[in-house]
Protein backbone atom coordinates (compact mmCIF):
# COMPACT_ATOMS: atom_id res chain seq x y z
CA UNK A 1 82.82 97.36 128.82
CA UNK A 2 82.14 100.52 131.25
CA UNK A 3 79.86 102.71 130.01
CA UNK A 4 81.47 105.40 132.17
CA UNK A 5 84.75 105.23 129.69
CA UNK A 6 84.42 107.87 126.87
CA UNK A 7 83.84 107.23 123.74
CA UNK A 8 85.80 108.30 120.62
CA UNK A 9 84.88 107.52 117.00
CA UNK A 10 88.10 107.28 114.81
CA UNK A 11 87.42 106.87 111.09
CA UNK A 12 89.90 105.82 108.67
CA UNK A 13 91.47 103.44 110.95
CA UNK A 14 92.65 100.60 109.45
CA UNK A 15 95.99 102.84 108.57
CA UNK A 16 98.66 105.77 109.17
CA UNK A 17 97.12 108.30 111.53
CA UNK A 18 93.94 106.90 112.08
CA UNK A 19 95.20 103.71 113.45
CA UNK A 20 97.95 105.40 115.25
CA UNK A 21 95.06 107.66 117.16
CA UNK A 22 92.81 104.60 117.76
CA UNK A 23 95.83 102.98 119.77
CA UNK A 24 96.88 105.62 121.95
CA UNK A 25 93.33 106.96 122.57
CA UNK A 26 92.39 102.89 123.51
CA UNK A 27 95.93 102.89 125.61
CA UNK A 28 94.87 105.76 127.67
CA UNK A 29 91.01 104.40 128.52
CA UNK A 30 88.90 105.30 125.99
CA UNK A 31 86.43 102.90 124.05
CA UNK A 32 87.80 103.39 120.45
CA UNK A 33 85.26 102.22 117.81
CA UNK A 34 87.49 102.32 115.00
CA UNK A 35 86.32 102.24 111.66
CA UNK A 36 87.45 101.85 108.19
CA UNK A 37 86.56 100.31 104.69
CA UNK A 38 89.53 97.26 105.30
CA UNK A 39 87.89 95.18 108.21
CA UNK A 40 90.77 92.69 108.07
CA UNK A 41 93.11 95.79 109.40
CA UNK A 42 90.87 96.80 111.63
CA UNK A 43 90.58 93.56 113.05
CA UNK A 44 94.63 93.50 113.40
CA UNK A 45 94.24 96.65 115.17
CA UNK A 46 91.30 95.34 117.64
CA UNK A 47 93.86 92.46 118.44
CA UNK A 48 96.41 95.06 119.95
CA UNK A 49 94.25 96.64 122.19
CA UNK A 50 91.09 95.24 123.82
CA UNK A 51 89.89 98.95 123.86
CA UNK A 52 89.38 98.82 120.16
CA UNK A 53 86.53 97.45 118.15
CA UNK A 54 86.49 96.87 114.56
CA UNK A 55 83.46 98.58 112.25
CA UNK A 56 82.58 98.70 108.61
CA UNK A 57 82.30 101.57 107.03
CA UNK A 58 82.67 103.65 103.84
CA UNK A 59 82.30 107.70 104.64
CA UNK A 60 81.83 107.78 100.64
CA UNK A 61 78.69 105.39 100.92
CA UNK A 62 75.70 107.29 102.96
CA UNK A 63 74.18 103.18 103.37
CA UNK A 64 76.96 102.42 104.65
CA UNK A 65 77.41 105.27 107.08
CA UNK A 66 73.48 104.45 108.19
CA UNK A 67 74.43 100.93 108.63
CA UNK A 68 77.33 102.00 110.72
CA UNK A 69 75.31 104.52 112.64
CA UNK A 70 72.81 101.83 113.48
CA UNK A 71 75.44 99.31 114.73
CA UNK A 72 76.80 101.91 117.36
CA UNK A 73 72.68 103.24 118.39
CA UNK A 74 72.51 103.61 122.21
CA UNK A 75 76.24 104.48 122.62
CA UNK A 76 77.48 108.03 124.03
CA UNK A 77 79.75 109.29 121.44
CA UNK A 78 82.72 111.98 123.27
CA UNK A 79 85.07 112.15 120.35
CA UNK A 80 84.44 112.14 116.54
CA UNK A 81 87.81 112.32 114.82
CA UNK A 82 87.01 112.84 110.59
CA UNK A 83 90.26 111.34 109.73
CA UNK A 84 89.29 109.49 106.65
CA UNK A 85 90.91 110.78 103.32
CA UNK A 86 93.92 111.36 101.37
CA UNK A 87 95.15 112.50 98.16
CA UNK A 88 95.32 111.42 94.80
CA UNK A 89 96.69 112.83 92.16
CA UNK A 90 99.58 115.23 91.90
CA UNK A 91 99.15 116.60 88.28
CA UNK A 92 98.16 120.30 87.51
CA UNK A 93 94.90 121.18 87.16
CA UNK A 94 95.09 121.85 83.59
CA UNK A 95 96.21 118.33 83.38
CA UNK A 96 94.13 116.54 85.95
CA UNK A 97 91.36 114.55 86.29
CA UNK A 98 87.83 115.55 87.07
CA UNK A 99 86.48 112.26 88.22
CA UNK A 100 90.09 112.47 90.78
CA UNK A 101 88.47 115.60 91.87
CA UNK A 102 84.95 114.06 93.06
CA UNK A 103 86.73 111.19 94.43
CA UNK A 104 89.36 113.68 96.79
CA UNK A 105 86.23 115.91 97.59
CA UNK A 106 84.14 112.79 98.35
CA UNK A 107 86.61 111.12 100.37
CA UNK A 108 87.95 113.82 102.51
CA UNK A 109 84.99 116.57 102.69
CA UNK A 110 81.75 115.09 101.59
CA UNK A 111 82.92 111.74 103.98
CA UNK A 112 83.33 114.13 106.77
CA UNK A 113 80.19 115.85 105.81
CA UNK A 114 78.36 112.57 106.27
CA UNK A 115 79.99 111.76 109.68
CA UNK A 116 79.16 115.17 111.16
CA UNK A 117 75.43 114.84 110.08
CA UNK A 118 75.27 111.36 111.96
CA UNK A 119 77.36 112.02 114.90
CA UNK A 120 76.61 115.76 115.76
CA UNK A 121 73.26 115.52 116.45
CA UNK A 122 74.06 112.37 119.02
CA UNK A 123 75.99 114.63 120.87
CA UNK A 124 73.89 117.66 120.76
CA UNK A 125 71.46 115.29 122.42
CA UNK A 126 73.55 114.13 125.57
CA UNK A 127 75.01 117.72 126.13
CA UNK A 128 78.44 116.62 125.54
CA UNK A 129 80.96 115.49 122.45
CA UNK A 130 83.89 116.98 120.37
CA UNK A 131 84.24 116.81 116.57
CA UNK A 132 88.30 116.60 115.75
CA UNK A 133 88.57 117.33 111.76
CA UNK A 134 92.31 116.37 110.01
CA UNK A 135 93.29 118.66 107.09
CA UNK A 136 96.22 119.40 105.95
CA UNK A 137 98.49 122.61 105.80
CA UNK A 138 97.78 122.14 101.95
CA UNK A 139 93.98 123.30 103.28
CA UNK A 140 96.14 126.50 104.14
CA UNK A 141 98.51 127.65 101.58
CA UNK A 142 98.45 126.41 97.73
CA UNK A 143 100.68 124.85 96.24
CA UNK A 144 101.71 123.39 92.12
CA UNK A 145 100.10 119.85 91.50
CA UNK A 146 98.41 119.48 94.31
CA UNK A 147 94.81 120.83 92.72
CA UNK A 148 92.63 118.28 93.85
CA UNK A 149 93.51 117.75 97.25
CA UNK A 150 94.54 121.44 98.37
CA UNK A 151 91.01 122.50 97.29
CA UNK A 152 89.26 119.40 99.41
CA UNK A 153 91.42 120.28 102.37
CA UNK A 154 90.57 123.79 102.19
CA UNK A 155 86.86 122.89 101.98
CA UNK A 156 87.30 120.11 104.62
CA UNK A 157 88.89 123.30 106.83
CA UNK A 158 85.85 125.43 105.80
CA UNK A 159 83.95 122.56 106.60
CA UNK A 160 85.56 122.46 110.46
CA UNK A 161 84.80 126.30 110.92
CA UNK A 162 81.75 126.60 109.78
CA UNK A 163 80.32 123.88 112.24
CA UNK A 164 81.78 125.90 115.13
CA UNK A 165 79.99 129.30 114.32
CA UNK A 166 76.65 126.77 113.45
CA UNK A 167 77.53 124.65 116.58
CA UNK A 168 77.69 128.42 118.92
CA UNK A 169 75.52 128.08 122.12
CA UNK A 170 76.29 124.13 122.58
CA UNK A 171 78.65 122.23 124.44
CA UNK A 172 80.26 120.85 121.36
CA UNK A 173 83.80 121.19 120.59
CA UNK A 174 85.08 121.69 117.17
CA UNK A 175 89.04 121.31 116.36
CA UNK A 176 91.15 121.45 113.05
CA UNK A 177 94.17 119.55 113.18
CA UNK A 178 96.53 120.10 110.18
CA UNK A 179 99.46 118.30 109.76
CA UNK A 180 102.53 119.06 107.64
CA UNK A 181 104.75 116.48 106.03
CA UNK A 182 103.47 113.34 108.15
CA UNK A 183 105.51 109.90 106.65
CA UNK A 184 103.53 106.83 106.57
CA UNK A 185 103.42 103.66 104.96
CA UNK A 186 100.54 104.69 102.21
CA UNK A 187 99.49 108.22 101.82
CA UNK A 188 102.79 109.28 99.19
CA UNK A 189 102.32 106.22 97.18
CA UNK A 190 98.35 106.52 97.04
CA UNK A 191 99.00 110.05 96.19
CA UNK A 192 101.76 108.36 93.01
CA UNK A 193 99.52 105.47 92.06
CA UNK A 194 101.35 103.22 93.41
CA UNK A 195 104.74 104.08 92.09
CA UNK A 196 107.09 103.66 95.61
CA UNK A 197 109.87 105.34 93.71
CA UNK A 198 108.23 108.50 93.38
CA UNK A 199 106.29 108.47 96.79
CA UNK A 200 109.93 108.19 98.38
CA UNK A 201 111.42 111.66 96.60
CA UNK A 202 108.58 112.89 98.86
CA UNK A 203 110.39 112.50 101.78
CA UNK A 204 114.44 112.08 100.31
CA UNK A 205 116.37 114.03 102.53
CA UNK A 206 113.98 114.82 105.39
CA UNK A 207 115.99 113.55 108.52
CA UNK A 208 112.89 113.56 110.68
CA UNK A 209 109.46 114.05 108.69
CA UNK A 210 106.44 113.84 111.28
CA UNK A 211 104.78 110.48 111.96
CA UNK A 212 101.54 109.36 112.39
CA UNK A 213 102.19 108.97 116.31
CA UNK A 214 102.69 112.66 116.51
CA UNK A 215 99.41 113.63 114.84
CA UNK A 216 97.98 111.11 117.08
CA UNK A 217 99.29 112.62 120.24
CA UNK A 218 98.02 116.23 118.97
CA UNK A 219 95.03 115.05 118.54
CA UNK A 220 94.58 112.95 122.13
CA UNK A 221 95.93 116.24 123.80
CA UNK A 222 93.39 118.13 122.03
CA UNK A 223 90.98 116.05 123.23
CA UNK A 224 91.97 115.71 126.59
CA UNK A 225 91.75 119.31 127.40
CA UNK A 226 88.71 120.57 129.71
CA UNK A 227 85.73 120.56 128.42
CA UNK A 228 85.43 124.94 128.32
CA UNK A 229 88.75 124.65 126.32
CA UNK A 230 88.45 124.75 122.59
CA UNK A 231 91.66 124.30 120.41
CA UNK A 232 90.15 125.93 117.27
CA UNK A 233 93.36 125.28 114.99
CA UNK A 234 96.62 123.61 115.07
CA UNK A 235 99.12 123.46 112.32
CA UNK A 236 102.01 120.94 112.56
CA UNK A 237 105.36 120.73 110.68
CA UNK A 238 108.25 119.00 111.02
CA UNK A 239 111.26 121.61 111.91
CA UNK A 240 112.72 120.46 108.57
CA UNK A 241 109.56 121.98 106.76
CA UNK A 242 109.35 126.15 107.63
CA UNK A 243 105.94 126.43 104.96
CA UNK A 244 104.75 124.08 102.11
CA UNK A 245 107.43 125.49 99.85
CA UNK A 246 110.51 125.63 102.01
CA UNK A 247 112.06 122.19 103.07
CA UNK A 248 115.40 121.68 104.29
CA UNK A 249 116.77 118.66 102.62
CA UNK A 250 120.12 116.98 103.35
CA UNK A 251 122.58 116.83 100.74
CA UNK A 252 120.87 119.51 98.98
């Protein structure tokens, strides 16, 4: 492969926006060395595009990010995109689970935590690199039973701006992208334990919730723009969805 192609770093790949940002960033050229805890997925994806390579990893494991770190030594990284994470639970924190709140704050802000720490330096040290962060509007504005993973997304945002003040003076970018109602094939019915039922009334109604193809395309845009250009922030929604609270459901 040319070394002259940039690089991008997409973790949680193996599904939903991750995987849908490690194909179109592979379709348009870069190296995309996706990586995920389900190799067998990431595998699949490697086997769509030739731009793609499949890597172990668990951002909740710090061995296994070290063992990652050490299979990529020697490579330029240009992108970072801290897409690993998810949600939960969706009980009220008087009802909730503690040990749900470490996991959501270990997957989704700790696990990006541990990705900047590796990566970031890298890129210090070749002049060059941007460091994409996904939240969520829910890292925005609060909202009932949704505890655990409003409170990781709004550290996971503090986490994003933070870095950028820090990062001041260097040639690294820092963006927050933070998506809306996004429909894919997992994240509701993680969220419901499994229970499909449920994870559907997420979306019932919702002509035209966003996918994980339009994060992805935020996010190559993002990237894409020159490198004096900074896109600090970007909130998307679907049209249907004015703020967290206010949906406009059919038949309602």
């Amino acid at each position: 492969m040319s070394t002259l192609r940039k690089v991008a770093v997409v973790t949680g790949a193996s599904s939903g926006i991750g995987a849908a940002t490690a194909l179109l960033l592979a379709r348009n050229g870069y190296r995309v060395i996706a990586a995920a805890r389900r190799l067998e997925r990431l595998e699949e994806l490697a086997r769509r595009n030739e731009n793609i390579e499949a890597h172990l990893l668990d951002v909740t494991d710090q061995s296994s990010v070290d063992a990652f770190v050490k299979t990529i030594a020697g490579v330029d990284i240009d992108v970072l995109v801290n897409n690993a994470g998810g949600a939960f639970d969706s009980s009220s924190i008087v009802d909730s689970d503690p040990e749900i709140w470490k996991k959501s704050f270990d997957v989704n802000v700790v696990g990006a935590l541990r990705m900047t720490k590796a990566i970031a330096p890298l890129m210090i040290a070749v002049g060059k690199g941007h460091i994409v962060v996904l939240t969520s509007t829910a890292g925005h504005v609060a909202y009932e039973n949704g505890g655990s993973y409003v409170a990781a997304k709004f550290a996971e945002r503090s986490l994003a701006h933070t870095l950028r003040l820090e990062l001041n003076g260097t040639p690294i970018r820092i963006s927050e992208i933070a998506p809306g109602m996004v429909k894919t094939d997992e994240f509701a019915v993680v969220r419901n334990s499994g229970d499909t039922v449920k994870a559907a009334k997420v979306y019932e109604g919702v002509e035209h919730p966003l996918t994980a193809e339009d994060i992805a395309e935020s996010i190559y845009w993002t990237v894409s723009l020159p490198s004096h250009v900074n896109i600090d922030s970007i909130i998307i929604r679907p049209v249907a969805q004015a703020a967290n609270h206010k949906i406009h459901r059919t038949g309602k």
